[in-house]
C-alpha atoms as a PDB file:
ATOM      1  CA  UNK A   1       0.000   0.000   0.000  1.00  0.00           C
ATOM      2  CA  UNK A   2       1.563   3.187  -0.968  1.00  0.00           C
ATOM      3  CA  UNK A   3       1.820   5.729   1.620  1.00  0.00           C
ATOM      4  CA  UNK A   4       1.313   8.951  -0.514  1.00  0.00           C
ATOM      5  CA  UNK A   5       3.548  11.161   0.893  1.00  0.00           C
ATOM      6  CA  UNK A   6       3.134  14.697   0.368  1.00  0.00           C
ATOM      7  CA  UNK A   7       6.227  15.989  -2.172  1.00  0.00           C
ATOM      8  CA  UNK A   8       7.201  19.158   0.421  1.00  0.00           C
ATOM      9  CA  UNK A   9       8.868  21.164  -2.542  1.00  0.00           C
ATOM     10  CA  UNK A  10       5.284  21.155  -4.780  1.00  0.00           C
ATOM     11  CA  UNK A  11       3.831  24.584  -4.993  1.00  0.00           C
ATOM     12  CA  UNK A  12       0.826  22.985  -2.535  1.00  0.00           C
ATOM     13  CA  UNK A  13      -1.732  25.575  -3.359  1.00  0.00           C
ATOM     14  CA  UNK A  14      -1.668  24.543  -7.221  1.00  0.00           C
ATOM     15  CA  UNK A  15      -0.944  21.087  -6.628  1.00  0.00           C
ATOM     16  CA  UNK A  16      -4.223  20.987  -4.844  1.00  0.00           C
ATOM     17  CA  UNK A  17      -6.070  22.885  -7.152  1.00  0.00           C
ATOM     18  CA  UNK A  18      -4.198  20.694  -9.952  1.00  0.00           C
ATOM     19  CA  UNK A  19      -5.228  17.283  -8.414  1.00  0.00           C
ATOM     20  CA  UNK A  20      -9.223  18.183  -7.630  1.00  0.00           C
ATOM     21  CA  UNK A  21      -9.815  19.672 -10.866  1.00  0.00           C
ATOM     22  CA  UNK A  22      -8.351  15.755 -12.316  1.00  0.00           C
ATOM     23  CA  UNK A  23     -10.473  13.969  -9.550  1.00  0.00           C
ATOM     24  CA  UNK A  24     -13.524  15.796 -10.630  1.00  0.00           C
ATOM     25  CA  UNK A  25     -12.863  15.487 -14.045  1.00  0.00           C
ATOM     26  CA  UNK A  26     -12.643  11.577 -13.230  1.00  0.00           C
ATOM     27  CA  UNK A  27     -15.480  11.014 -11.359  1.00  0.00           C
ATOM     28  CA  UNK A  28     -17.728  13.446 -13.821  1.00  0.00           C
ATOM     29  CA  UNK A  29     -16.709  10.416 -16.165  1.00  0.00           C
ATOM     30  CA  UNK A  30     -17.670   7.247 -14.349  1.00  0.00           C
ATOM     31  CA  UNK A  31     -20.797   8.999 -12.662  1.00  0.00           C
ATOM     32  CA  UNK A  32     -22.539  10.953 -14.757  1.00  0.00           C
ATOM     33  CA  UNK A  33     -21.186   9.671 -18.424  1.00  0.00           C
ATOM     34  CA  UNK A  34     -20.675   6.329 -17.023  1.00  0.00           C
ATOM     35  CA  UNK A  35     -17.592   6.336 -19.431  1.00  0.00           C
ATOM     36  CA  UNK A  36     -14.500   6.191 -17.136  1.00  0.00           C
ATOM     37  CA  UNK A  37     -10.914   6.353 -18.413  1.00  0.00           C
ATOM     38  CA  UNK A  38      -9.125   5.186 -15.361  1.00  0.00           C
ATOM     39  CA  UNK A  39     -10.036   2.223 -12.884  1.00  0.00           C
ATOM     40  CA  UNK A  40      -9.812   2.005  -9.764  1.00  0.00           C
ATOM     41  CA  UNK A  41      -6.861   1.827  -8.271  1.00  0.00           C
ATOM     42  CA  UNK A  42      -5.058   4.884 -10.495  1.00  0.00           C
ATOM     43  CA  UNK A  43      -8.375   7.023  -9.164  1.00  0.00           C
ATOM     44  CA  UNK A  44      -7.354   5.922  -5.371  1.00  0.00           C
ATOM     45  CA  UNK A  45      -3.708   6.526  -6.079  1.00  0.00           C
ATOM     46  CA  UNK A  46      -4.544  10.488  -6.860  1.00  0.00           C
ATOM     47  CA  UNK A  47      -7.038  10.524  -4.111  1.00  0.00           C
ATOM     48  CA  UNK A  48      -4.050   9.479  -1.573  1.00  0.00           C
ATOM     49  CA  UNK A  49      -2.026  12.278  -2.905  1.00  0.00           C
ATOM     50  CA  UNK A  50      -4.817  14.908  -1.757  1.00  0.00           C
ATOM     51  CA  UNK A  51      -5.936  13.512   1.004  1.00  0.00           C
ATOM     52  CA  UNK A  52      -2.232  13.382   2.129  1.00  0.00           C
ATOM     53  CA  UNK A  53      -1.623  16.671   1.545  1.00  0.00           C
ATOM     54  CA  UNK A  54      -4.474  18.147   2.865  1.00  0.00           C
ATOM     55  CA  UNK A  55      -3.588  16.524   5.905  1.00  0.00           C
ATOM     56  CA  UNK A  56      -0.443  18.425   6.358  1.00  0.00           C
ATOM     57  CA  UNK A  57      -2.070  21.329   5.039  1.00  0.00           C
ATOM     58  CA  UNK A  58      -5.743  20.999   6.562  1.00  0.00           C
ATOM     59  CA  UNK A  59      -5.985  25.008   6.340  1.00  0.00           C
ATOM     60  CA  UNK A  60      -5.855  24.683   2.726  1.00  0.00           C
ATOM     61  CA  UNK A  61      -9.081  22.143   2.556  1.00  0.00           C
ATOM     62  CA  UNK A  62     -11.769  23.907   0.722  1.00  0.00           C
ATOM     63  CA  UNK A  63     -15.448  22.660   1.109  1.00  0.00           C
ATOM     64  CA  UNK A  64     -15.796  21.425  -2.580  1.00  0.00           C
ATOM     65  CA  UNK A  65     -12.828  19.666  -2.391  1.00  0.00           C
ATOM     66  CA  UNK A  66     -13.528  16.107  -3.664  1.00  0.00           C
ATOM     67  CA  UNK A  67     -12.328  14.387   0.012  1.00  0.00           C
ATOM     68  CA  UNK A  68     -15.464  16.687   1.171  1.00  0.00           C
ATOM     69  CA  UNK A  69     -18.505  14.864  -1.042  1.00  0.00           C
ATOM     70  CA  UNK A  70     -19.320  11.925  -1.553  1.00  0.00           C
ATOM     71  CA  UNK A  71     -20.215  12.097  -4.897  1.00  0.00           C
ATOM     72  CA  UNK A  72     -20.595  14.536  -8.001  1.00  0.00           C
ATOM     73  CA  UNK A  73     -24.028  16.577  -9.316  1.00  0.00           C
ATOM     74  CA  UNK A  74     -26.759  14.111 -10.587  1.00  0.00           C
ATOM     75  CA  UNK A  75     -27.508  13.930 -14.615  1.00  0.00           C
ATOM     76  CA  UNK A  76     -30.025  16.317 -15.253  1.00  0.00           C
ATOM     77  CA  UNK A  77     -31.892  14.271 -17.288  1.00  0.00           C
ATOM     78  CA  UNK A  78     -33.671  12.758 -15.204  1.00  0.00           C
ATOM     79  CA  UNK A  79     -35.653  14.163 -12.393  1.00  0.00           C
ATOM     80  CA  UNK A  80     -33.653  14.282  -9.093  1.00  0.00           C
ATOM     81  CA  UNK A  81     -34.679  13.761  -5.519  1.00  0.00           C
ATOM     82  CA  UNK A  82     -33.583  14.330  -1.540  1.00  0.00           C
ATOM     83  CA  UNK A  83     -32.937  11.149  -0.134  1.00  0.00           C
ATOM     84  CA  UNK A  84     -34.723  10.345   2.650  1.00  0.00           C
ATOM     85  CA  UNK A  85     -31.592   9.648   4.900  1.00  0.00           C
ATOM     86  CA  UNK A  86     -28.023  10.807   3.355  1.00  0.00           C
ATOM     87  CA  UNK A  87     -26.316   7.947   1.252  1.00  0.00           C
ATOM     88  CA  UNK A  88     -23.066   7.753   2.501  1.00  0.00           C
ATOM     89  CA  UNK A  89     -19.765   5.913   1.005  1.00  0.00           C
ATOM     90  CA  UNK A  90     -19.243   2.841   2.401  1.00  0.00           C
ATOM     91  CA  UNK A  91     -16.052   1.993   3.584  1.00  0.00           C
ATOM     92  CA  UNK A  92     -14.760  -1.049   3.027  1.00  0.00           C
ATOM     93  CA  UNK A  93     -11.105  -2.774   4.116  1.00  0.00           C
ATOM     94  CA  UNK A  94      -8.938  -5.498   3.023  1.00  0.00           C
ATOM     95  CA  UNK A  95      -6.198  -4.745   5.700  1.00  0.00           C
ATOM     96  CA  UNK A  96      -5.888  -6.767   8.994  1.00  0.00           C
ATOM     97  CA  UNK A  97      -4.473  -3.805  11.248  1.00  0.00           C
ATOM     98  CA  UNK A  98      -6.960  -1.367   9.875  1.00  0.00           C
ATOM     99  CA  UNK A  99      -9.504  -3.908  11.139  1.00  0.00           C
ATOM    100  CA  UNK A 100      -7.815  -4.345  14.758  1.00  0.00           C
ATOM    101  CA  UNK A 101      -7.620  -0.060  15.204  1.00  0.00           C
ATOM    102  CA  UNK A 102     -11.445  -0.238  13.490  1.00  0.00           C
ATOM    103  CA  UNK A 103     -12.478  -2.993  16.730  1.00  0.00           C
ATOM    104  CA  UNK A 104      -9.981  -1.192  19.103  1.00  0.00           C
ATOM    105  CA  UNK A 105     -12.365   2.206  18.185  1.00  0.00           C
ATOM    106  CA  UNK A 106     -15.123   0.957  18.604  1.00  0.00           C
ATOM    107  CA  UNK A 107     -14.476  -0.783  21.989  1.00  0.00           C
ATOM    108  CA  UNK A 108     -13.220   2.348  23.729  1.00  0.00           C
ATOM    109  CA  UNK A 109     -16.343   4.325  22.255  1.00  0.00           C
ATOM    110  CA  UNK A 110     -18.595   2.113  23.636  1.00  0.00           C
ATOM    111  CA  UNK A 111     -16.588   0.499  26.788  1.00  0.00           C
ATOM    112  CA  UNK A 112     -17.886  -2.913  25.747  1.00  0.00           C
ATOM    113  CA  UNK A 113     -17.156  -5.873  23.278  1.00  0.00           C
ATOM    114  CA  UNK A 114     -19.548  -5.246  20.586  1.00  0.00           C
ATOM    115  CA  UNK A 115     -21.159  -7.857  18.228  1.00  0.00           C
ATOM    116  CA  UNK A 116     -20.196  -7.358  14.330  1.00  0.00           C
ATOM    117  CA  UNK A 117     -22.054  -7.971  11.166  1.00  0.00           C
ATOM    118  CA  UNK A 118     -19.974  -8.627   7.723  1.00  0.00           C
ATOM    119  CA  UNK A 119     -20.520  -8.437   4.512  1.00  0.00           C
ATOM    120  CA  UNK A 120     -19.265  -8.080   0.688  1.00  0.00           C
ATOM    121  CA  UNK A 121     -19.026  -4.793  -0.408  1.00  0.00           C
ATOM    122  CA  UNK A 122     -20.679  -5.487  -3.576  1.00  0.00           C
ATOM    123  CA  UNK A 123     -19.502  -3.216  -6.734  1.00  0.00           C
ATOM    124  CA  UNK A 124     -22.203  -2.183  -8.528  1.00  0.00           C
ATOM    125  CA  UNK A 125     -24.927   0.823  -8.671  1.00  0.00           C
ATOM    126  CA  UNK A 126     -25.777   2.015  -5.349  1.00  0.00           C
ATOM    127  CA  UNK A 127     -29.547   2.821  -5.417  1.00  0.00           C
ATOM    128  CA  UNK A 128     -32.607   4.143  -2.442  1.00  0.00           C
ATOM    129  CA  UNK A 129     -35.478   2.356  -2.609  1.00  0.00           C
ATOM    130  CA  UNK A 130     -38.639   3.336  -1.119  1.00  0.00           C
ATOM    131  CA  UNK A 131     -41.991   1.837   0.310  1.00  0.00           C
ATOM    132  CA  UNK A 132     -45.341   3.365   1.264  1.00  0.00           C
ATOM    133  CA  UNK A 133     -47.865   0.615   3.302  1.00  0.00           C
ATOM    134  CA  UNK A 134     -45.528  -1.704   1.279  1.00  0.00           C
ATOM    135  CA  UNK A 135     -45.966  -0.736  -2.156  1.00  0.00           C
ATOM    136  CA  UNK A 136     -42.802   0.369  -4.351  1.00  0.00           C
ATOM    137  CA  UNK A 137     -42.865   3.999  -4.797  1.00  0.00           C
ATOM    138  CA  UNK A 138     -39.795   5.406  -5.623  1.00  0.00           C
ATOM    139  CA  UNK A 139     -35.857   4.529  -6.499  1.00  0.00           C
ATOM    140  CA  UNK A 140     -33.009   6.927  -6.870  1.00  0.00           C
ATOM    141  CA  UNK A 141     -29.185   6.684  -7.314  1.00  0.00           C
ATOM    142  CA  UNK A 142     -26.718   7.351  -4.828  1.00  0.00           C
ATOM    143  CA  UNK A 143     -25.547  10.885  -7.050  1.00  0.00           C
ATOM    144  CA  UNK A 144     -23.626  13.376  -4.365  1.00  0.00           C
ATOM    145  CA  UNK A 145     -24.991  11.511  -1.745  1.00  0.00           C
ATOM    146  CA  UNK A 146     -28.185  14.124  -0.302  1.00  0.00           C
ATOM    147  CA  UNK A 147     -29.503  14.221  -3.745  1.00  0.00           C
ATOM    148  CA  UNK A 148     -30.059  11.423  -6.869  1.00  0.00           C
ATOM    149  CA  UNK A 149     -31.855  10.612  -9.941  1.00  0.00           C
ATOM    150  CA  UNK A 150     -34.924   9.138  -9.964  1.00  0.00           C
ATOM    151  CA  UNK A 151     -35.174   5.498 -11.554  1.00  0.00           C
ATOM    152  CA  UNK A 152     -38.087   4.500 -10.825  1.00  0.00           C
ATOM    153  CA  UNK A 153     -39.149   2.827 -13.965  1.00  0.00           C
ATOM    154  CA  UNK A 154     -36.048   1.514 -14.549  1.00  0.00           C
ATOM    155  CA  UNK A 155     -35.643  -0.436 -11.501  1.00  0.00           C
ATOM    156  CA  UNK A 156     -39.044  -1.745 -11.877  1.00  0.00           C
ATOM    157  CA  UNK A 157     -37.852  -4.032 -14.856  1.00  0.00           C
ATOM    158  CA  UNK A 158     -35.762  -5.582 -12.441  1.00  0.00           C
ATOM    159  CA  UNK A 159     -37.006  -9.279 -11.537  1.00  0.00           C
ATOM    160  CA  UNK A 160     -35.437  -9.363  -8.072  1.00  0.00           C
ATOM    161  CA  UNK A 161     -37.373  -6.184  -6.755  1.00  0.00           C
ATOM    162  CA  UNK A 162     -40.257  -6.723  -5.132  1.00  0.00           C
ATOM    163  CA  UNK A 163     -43.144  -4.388  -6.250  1.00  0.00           C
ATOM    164  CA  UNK A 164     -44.757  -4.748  -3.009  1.00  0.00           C
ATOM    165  CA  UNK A 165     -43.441  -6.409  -0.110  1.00  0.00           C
ATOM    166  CA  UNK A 166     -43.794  -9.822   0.987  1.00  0.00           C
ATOM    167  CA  UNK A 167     -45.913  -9.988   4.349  1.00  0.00           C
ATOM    168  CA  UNK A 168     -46.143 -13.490   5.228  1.00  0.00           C
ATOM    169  CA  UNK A 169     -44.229 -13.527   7.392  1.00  0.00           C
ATOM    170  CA  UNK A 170     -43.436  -9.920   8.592  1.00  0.00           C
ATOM    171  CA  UNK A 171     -45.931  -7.477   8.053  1.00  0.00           C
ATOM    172  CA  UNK A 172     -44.775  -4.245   5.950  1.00  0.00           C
ATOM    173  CA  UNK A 173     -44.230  -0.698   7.675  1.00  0.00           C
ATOM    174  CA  UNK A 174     -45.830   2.647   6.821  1.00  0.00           C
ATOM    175  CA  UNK A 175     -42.610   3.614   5.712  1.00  0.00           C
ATOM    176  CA  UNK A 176     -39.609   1.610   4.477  1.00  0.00           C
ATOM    177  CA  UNK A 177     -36.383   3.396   2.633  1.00  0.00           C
ATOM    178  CA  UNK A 178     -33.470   0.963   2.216  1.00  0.00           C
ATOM    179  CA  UNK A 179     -29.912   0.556   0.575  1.00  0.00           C
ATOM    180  CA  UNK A 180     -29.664  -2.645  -2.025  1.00  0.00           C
ATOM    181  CA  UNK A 181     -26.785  -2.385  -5.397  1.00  0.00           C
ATOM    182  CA  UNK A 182     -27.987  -2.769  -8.721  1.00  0.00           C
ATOM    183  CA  UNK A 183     -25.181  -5.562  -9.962  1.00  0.00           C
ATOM    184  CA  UNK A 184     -24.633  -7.777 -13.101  1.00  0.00           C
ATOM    185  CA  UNK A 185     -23.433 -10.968 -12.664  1.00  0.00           C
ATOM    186  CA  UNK A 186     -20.305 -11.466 -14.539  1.00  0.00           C
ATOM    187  CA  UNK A 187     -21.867 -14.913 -16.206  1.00  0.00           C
ATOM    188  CA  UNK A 188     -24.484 -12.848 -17.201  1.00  0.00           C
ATOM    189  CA  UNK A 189     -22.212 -10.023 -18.376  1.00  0.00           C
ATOM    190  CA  UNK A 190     -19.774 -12.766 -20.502  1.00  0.00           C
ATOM    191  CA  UNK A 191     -23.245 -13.722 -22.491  1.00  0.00           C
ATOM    192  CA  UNK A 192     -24.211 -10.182 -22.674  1.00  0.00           C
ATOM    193  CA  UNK A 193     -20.825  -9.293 -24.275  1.00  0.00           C
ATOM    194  CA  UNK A 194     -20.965 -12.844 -26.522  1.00  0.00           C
ATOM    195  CA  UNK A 195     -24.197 -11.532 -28.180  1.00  0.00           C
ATOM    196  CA  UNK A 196     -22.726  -7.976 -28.431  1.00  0.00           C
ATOM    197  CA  UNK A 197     -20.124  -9.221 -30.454  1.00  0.00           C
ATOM    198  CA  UNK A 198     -22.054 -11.633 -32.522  1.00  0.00           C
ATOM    199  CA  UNK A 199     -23.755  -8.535 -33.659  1.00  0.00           C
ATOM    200  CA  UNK A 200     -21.433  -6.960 -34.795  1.00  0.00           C
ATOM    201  CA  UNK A 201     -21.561  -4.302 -32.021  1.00  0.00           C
ATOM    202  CA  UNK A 202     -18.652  -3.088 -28.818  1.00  0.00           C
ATOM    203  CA  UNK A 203     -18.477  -5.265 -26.186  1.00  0.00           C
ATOM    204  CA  UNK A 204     -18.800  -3.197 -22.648  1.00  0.00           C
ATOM    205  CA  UNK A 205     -15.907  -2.932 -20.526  1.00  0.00           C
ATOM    206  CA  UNK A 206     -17.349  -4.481 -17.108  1.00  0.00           C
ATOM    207  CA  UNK A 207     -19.921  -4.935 -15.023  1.00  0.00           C
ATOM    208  CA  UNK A 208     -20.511  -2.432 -12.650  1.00  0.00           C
ATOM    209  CA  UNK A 209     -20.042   0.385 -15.551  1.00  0.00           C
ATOM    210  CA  UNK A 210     -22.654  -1.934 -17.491  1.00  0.00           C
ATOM    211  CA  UNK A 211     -24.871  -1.987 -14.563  1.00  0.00           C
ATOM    212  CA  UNK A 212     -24.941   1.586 -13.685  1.00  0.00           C
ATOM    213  CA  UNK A 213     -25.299   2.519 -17.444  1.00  0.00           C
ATOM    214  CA  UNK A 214     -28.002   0.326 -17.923  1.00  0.00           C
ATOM    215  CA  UNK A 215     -30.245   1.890 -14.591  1.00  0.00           C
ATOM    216  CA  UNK A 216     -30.190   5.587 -16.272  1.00  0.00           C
ATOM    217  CA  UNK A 217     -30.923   4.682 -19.427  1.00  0.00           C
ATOM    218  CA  UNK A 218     -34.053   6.836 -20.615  1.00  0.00           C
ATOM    219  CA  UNK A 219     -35.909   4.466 -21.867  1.00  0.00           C
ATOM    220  CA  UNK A 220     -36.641   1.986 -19.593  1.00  0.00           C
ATOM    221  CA  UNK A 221     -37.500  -0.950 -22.358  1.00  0.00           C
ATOM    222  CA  UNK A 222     -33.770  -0.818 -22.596  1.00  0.00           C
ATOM    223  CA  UNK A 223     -33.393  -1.547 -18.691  1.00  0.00           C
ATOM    224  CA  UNK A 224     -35.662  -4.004 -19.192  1.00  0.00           C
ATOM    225  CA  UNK A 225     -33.827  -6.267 -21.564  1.00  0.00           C
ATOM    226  CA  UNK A 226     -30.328  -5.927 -19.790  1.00  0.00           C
ATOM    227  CA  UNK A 227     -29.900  -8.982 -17.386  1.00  0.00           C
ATOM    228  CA  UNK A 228     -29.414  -7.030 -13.979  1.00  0.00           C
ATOM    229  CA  UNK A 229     -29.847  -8.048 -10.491  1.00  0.00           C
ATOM    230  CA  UNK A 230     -31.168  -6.495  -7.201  1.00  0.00           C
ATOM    231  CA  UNK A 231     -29.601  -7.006  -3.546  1.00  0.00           C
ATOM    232  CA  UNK A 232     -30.764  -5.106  -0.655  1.00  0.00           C
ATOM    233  CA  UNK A 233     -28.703  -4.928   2.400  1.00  0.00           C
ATOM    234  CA  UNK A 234     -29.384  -1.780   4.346  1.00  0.00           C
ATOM    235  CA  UNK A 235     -32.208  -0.233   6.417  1.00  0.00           C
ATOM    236  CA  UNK A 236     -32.224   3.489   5.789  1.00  0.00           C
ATOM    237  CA  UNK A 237     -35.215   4.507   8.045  1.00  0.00           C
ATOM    238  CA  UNK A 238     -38.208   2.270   8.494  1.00  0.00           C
ATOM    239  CA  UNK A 239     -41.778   3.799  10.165  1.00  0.00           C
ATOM    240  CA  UNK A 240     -44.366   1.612  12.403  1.00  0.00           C
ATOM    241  CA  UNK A 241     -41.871  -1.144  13.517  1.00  0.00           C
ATOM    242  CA  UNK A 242     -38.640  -0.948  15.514  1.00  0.00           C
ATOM    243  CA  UNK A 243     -35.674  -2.592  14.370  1.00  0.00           C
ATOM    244  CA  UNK A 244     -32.734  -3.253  17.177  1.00  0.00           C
ATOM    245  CA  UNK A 245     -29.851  -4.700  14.899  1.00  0.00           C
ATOM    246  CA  UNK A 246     -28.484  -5.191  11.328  1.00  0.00           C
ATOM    247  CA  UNK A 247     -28.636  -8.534  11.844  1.00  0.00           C
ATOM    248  CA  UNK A 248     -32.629  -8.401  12.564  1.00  0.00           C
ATOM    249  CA  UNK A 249     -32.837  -5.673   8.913  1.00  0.00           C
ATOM    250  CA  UNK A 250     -31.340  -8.294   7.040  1.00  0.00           C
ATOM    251  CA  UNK A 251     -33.665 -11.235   8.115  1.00  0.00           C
ATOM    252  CA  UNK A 252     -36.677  -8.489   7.414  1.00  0.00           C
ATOM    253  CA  UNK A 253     -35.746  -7.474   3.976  1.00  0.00           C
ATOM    254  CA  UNK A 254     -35.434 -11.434   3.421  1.00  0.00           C
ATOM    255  CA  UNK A 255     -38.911 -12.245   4.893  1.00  0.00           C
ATOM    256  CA  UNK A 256     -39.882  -8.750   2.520  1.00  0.00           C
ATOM    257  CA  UNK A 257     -38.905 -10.734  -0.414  1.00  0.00           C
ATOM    258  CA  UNK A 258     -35.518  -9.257  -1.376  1.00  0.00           C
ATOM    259  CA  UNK A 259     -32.475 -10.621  -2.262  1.00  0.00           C
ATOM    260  CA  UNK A 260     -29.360  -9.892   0.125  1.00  0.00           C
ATOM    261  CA  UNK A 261     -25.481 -10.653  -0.518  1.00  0.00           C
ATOM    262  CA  UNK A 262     -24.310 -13.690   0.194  1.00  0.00           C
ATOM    263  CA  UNK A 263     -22.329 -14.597   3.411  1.00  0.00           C
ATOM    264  CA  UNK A 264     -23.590 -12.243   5.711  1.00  0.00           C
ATOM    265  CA  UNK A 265     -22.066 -12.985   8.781  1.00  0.00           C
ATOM    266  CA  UNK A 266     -22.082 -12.115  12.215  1.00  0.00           C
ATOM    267  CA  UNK A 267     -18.908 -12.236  14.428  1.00  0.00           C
ATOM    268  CA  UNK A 268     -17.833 -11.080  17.434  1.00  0.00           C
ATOM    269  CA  UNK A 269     -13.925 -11.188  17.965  1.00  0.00           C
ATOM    270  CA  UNK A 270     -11.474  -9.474  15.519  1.00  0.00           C
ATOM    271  CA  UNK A 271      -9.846 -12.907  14.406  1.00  0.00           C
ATOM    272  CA  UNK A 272     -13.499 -14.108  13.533  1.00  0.00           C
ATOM    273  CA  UNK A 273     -13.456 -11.082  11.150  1.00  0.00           C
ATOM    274  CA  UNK A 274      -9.848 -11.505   9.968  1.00  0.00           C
ATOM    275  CA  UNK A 275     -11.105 -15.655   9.762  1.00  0.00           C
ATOM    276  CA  UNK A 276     -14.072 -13.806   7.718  1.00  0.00           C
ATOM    277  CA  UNK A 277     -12.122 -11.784   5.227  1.00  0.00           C
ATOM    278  CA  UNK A 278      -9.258 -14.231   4.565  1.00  0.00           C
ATOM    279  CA  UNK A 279     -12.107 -17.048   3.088  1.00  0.00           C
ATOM    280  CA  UNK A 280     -13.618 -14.035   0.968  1.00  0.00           C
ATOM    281  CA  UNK A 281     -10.283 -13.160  -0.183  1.00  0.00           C
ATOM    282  CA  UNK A 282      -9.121 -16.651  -1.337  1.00  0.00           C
ATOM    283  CA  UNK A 283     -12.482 -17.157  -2.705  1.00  0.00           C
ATOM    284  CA  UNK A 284     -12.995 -14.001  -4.591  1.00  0.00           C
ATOM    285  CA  UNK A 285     -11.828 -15.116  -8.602  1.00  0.00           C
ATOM    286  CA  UNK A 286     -14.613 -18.318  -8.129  1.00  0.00           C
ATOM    287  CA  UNK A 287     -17.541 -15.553  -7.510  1.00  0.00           C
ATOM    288  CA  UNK A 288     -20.072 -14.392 -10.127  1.00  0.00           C
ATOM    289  CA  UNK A 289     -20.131 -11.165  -8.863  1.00  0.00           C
ATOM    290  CA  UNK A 290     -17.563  -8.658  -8.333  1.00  0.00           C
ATOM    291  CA  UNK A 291     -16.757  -7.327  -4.540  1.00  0.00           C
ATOM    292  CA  UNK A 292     -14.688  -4.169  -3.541  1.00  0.00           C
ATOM    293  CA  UNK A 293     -13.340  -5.473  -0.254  1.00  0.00           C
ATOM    294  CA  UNK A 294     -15.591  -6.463   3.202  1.00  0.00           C
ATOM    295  CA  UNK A 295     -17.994  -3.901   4.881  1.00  0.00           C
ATOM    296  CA  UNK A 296     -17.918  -4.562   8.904  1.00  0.00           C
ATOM    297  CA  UNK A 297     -20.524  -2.667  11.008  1.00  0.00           C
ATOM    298  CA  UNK A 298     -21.638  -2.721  14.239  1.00  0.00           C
ATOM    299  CA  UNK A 299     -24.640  -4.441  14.938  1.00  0.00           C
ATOM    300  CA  UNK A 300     -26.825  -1.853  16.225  1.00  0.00           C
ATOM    301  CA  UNK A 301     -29.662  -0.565  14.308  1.00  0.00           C
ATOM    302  CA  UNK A 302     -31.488   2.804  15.170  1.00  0.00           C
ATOM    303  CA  UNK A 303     -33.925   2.708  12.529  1.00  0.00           C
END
């Protein structure tokens, strides 16, 4: 892991300005024209170089700096929406003693051994979905994080979303908003791309890209022919029901009838986590999907 060490004989005031005019530049590409031209790991490589020297020169952070948002401007065409509870980045680690000073954290802040709930970070299109008296009524993108494009249509072609809510064996709130990632499955992406090129036409370049082009197309006949795949895995806010943990959220969105990512696990010592990432990490070529690294959260819910 490269430790991005601020160069201390760069001009910092036009590096900076030089680095977050490239970083939005980047991530006007891969989230609003879904057409990036660098992957991941050269975008987190530029976005260690600012945050690093921001960090010895915090008085020179500036409030539209990209380590500031979580996102960039929604497309504007389509019509956007507030979320109903801030989308957030997730974080996600693949590094043993970030994990240990994550647990350390969270045992001083709470001066008890908590209980943890793991999962894949899945890489795809992070989406809002919302129910009224269980009925699907609305679905927006992630965008900057407070506000997104509205999908709705579009995420209605999608098989694995319920239109209403299952209630036989949990009865649906007044109010449900949750978290779930539009994916493709890379199976399904290889045939997609087999038929592309039997027609004569450009393959896409991956998945996720595919996926998130896919939700905003306009017309949502398009959507509807594009083999894409629903998994829910986060309360947002839920209304006429308490929920207590995330481990109790994802049995509910199950009993609702969604789909949620494999291997969620709960664990409550550090080397169960470590145990927990290692056998996604040696696993991680044999799965049909594509992951960005393990999501570990508390398992506390105050929804």
């Amino acid at each position: 892991m490269s430790t991005n060490q601020p160069d201390r004989s760069v001009d910092v005031p036009r590096r900076l300005e030089q680095i977050r005019g490239e970083l939005r530049r980047h991530s006007h590409l891969y989230y609003v024209e879904s057409r990036p031209e660098i992957d991941d790991a050269q975008y987190d490589r530029i976005f260690g170089e600012l945050r690093a020297l921001e960090a010895t020169h915090p008085d020179l952070i500036t409030a539209d700096s990209p380590t500031q948002r979580v996102g960039v401007e929604p497309h504007s065409a389509f019509p956007n929406a507030e979320h109903i509870v801030p989308m957030l980045s997730l974080d996600s680690t693949q590094d043993s003693a970030e994990v240990r000073r994550f647990a350390e954290r969270v045992r001083r802040g709470l001066e008890d051994e908590p209980g943890y709930i793991l999962e894949p970070k899945l890489d795809g299109a992070s989406i809002e979905l919302v129910y009224e008296d269980g009925l699907f009524v609305r679905g927006v993108t992630r965008g900057n994080g407070r506000v997104g494009e509205v999908v709705t249509d579009n995420l209605r072609t999608i098989p694995s979303l319920p239109l209403r809510l299952r209630e036989v064996e949990r009865p649906a709130p007044e109010l449900l908003a949750i978290r779930g990632e539009v994916i493709m499955h890379l199976s399904a992406f290889e045939e997609l791309n087999e038929r592309m090129v039997a027609q004569g036409s450009e393959p896409y370049v991956n998945p996720r890209n595919s996926a998130s082009g896919f939700l905003r197309q306009l017309d949502s006949r398009v959507t509807a022919e594009r083999p894409l795949d629903l998994l829910a895995y986060d309360i947002l806010t839920v209304r006429g029901m308490k929920l207590t943990s995330d481990h109790e959220a994802v049995h509910a969105l199950r009993e609702w009838g969604f789909r949620t990512p494999e291997r969620v696990t709960l664990a409550a010592t550090v080397e169960e986590i470590l145990e927990y990432h290692g056998a996604y990490a040696a696993d991680r070529d044999d799965l049909d999907y594509e992951i960005d690294g393990v999501v570990i959260k508390v398992d506390h819910l105050d929804a």
